[in-house]
Protein backbone atom coordinates (compact mmCIF):
# COMPACT_ATOMS: atom_id res chain seq x y z
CA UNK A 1 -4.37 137.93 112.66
CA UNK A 2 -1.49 137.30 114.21
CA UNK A 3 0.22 133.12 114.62
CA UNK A 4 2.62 130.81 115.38
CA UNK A 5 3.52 128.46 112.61
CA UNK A 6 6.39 126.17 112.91
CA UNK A 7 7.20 122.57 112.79
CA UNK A 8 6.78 120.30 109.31
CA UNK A 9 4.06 117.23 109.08
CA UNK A 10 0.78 116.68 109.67
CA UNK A 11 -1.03 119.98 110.68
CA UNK A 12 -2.06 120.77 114.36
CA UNK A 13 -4.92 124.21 114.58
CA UNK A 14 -4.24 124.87 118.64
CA UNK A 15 -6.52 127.91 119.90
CA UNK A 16 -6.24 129.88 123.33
CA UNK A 17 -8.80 130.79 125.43
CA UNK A 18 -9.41 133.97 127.67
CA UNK A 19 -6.93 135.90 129.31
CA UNK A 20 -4.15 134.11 126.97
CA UNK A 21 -2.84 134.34 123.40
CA UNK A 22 -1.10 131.51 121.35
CA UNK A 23 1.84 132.06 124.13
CA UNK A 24 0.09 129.63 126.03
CA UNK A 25 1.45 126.72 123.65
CA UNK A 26 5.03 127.86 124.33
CA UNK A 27 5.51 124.33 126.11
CA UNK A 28 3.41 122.17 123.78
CA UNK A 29 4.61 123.26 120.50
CA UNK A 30 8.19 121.73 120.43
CA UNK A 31 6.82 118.47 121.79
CA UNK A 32 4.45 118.61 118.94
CA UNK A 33 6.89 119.69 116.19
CA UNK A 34 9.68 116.72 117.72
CA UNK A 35 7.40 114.19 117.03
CA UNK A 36 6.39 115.20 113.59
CA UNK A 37 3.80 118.17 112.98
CA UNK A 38 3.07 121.40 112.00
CA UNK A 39 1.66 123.56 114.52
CA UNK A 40 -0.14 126.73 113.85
CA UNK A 41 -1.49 128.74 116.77
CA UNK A 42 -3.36 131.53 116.51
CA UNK A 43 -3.97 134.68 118.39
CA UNK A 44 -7.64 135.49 118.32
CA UNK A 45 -8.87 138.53 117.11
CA UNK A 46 -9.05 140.73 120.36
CA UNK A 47 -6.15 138.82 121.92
CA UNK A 48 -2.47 139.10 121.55
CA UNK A 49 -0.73 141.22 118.62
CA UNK A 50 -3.94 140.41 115.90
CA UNK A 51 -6.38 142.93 115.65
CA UNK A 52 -9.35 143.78 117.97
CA UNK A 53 -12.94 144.99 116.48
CA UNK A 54 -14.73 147.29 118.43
CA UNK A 55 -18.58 146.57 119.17
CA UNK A 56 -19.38 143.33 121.29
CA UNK A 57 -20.95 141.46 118.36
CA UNK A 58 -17.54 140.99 116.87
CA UNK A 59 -16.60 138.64 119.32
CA UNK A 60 -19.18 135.59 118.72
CA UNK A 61 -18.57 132.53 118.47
CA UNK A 62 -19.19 131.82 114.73
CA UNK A 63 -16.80 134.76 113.71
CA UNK A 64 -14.28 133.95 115.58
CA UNK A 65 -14.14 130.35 113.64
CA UNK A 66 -14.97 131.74 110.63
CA UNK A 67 -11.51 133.84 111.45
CA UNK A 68 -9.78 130.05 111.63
CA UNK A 69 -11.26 129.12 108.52
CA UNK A 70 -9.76 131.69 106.41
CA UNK A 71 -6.48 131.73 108.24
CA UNK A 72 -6.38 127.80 106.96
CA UNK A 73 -7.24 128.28 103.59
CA UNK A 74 -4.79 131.21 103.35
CA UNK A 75 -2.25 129.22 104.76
CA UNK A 76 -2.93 126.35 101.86
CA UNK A 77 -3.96 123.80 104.08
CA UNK A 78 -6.78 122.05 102.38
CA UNK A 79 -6.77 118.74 104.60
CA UNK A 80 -8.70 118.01 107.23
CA UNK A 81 -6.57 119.48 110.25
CA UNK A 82 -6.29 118.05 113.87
CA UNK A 83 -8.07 120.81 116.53
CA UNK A 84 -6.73 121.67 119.92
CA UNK A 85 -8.46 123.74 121.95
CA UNK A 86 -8.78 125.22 125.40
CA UNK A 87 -10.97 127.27 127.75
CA UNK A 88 -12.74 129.75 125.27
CA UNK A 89 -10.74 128.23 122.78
CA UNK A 90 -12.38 125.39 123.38
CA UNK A 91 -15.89 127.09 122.38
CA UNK A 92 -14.87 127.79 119.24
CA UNK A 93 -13.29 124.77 118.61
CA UNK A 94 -16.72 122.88 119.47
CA UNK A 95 -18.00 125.53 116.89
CA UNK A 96 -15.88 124.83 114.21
CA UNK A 97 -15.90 120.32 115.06
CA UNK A 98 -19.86 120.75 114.78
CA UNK A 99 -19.97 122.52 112.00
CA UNK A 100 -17.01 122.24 109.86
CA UNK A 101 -16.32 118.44 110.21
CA UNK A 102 -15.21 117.88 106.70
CA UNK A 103 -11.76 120.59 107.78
CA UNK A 104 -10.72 118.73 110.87
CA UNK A 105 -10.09 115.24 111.70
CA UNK A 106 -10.34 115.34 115.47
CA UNK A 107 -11.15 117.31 118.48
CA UNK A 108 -9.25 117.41 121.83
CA UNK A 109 -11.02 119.83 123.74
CA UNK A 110 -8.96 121.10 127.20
CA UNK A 111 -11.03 121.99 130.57
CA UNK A 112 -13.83 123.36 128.30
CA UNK A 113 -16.83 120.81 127.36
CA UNK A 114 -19.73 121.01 124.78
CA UNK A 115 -20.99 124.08 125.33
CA UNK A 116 -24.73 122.16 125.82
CA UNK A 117 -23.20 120.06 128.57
CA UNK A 118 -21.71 123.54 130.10
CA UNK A 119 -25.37 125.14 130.18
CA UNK A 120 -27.50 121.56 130.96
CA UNK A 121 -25.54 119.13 132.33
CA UNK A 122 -23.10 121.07 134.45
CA UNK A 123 -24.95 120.91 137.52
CA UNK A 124 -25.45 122.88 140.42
CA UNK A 125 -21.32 122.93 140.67
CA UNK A 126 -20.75 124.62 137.40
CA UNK A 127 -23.28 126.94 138.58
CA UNK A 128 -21.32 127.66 141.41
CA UNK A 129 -17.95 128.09 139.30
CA UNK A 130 -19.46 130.53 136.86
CA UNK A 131 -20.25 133.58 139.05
CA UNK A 132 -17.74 135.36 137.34
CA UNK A 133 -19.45 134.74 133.91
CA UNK A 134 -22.37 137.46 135.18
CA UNK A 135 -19.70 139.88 136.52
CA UNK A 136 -18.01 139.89 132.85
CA UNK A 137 -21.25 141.01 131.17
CA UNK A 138 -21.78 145.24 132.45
CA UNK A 139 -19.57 147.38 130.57
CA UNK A 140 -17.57 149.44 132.29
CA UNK A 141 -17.99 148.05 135.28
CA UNK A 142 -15.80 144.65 135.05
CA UNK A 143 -13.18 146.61 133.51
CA UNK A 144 -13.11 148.90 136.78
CA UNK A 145 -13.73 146.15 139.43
CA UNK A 146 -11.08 143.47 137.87
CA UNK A 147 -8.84 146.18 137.28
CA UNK A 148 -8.53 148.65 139.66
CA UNK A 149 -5.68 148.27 142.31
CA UNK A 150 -2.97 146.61 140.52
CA UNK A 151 -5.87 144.16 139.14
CA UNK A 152 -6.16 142.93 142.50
CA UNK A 153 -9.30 141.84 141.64
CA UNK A 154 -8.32 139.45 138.85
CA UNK A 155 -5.25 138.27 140.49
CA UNK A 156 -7.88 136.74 142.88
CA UNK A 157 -9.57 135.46 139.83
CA UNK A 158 -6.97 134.06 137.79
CA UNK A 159 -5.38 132.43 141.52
CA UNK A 160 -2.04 134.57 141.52
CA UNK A 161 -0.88 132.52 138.21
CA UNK A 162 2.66 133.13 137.15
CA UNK A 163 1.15 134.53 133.46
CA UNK A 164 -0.46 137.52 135.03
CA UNK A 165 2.58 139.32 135.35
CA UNK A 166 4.32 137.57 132.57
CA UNK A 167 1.34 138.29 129.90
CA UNK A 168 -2.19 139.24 131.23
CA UNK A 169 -1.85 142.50 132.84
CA UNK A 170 0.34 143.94 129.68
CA UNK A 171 -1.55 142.62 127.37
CA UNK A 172 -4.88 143.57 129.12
CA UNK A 173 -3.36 147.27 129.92
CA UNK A 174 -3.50 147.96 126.58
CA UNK A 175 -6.07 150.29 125.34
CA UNK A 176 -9.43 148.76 124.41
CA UNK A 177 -7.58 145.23 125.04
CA UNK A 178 -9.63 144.25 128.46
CA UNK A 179 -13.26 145.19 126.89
CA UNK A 180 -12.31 143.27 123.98
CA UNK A 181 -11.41 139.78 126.17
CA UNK A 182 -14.64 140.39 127.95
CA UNK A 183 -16.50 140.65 124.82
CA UNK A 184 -16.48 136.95 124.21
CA UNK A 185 -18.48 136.47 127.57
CA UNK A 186 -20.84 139.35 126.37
CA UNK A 187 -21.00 138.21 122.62
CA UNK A 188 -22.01 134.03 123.40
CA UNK A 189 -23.42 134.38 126.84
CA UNK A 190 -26.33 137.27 126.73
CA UNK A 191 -29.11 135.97 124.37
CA UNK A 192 -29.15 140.00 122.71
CA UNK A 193 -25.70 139.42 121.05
CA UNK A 194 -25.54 135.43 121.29
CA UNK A 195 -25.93 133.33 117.72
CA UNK A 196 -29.16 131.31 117.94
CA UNK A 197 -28.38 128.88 115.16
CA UNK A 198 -28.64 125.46 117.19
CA UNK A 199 -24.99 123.72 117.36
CA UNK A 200 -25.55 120.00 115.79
CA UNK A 201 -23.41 116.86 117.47
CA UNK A 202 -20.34 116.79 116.68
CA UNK A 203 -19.67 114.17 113.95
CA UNK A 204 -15.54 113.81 114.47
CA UNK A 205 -14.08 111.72 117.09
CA UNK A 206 -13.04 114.40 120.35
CA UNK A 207 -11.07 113.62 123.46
CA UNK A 208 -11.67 115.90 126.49
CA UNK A 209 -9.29 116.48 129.08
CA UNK A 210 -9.98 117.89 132.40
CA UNK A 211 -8.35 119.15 135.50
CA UNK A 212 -9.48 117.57 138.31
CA UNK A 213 -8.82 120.59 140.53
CA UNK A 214 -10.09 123.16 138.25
CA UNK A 215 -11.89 126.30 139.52
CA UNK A 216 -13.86 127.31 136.79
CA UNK A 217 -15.48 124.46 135.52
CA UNK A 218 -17.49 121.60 136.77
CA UNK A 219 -16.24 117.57 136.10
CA UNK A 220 -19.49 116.76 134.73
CA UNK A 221 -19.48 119.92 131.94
CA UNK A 222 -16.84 117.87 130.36
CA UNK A 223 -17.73 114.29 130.81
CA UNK A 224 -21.62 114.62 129.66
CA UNK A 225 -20.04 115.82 126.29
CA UNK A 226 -20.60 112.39 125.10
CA UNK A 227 -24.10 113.44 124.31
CA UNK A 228 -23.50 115.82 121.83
CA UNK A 229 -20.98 113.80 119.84
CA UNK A 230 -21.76 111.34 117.27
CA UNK A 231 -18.19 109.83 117.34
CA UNK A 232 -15.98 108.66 119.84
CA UNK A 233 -15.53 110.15 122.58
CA UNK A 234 -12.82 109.75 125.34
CA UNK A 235 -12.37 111.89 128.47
CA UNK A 236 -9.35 111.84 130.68
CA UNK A 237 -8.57 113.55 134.01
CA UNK A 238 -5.55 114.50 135.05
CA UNK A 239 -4.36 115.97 138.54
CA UNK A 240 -4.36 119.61 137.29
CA UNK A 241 -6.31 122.79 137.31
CA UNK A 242 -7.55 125.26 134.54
CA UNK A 243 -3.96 126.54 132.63
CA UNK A 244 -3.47 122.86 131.44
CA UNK A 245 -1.04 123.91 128.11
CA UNK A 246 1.88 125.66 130.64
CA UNK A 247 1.29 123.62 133.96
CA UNK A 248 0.43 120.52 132.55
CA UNK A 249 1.96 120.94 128.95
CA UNK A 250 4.34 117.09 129.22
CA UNK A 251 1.10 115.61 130.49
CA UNK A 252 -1.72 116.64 128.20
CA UNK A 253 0.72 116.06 124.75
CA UNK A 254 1.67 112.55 125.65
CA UNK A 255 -2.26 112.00 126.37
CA UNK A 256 -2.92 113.94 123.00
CA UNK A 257 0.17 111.91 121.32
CA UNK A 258 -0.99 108.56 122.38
CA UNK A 259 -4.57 109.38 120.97
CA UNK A 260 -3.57 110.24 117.81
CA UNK A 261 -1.34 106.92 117.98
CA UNK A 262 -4.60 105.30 117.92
């Protein structure tokens, strides 16, 4: 596994979601580290330079925060650590707040909401949003269709974003790189791969952030968290869309800083 770990203080656990790496917190780690912590951010395993598992069933939820568990034990960190998340990121970071309480001491959760209130309380809008969720699942043939001319296909998808030429397509180019990013939608979204083990409330105190504007996911999938939390829970919105860390990055950490102030 391969991470970013800089900055001295109180440690920060910030994970990436899908297409990105830990390159997405280019912008939010130095505000982090000036105001006094220790940021580690991962790549996950399939993403990035750390290594990616063939076989779908390597990319499920509950490995992929086991994989966070042993890269903070290994790193000495014994304390409970303060979890940022985003988009898929954000899955396993409800994962590991659910059922790891005890090794982190809050939640912020970006664009991405409880993954009950995604499936039940996202309404007929997140619905809508999620059409691309089905076209991730045949093998084969998402890698052709987003890929094929110049990924035209998932330049539509990911809106022309400046990180698809910067990051995405390289990354994705590489051999056996694309299937593994898709695995996460195959591994926790079709019931033959997905872990059944219910996911309990969450029992530390989470702050969700949303973009107002975002294409992927629905207002509601975020705000109905509340439900599944036995904490606090505080949701803000902000005039943004889905890559919050880079085109939001001042924003967010001065919401995320004044939180933690409190």
């Amino acid at each position: 596994m391969a991470y970013y770990d800089e900055g001295q203080g109180e440690s920060i656990m910030l994970l990436h979601g899908f297409p990105d790496s830990g390159d997405v917190w280019r912008k939010v780690i130095p505000i982090l580290n000036k105001n006094g912590y220790r940021t580690i951010a991962p790549d996950l395993r399939g993403f990035g330079q750390s290594e990616a598992p063939e076989g779908v069933e390597n990319y499920r939820a509950d490995k992929l925060a086991k994989d966070i568990l042993e890269l903070k034990h290994s790193l000495g960190i014994e304390k409970p650590m303060k979890l940022i998340a985003h988009d898929w990121g954000a899955n396993i970071g409800w994962t590991l707040a659910s059922f790891f309480p005890k090794e982190f001491s809050s939640y912020v959760a970006l664009s991405v909401g409880n993954p009950y209130a995604y499936a039940l309380d996202g309404g007929f809008g997140q619905k809508q949003k999620a059409w691309y969720t089905m076209a991730f699942q045949t093998e084969g043939f998402a890698e052709k269709m987003f890929s094929q001319n110049d990924w035209a296909t998932l330049r539509l998808f990911c809106r022309n974003h400046s990180e698809l030429d910067k990051h995405y397509i390289s990354d994705l180019s590489r051999p056996g790189r694309f299937t593994a990013a898709l695995n996460l939608y195959r591994a926790n979204l079709n019931p033959k791969f997905a872990n059944k083990t219910k996911l309990p409330k969450t029992d530390i105190p989470v702050l969700g952030i949303y973009g107002k504007n975002d294409p992927y996911l629905s207002e509601s999938q975020m705000s109905q968290s509340v439900k599944y939390v036995n904490n606090t829970f505080e949701y803000k919105i902000i005039d943004g869309e889905h890559v919050l860390p880079l085109d939001n990055s001042q924003e967010i950490t001065n919401i995320i800083l004044n939180y933690y102030r409190k």
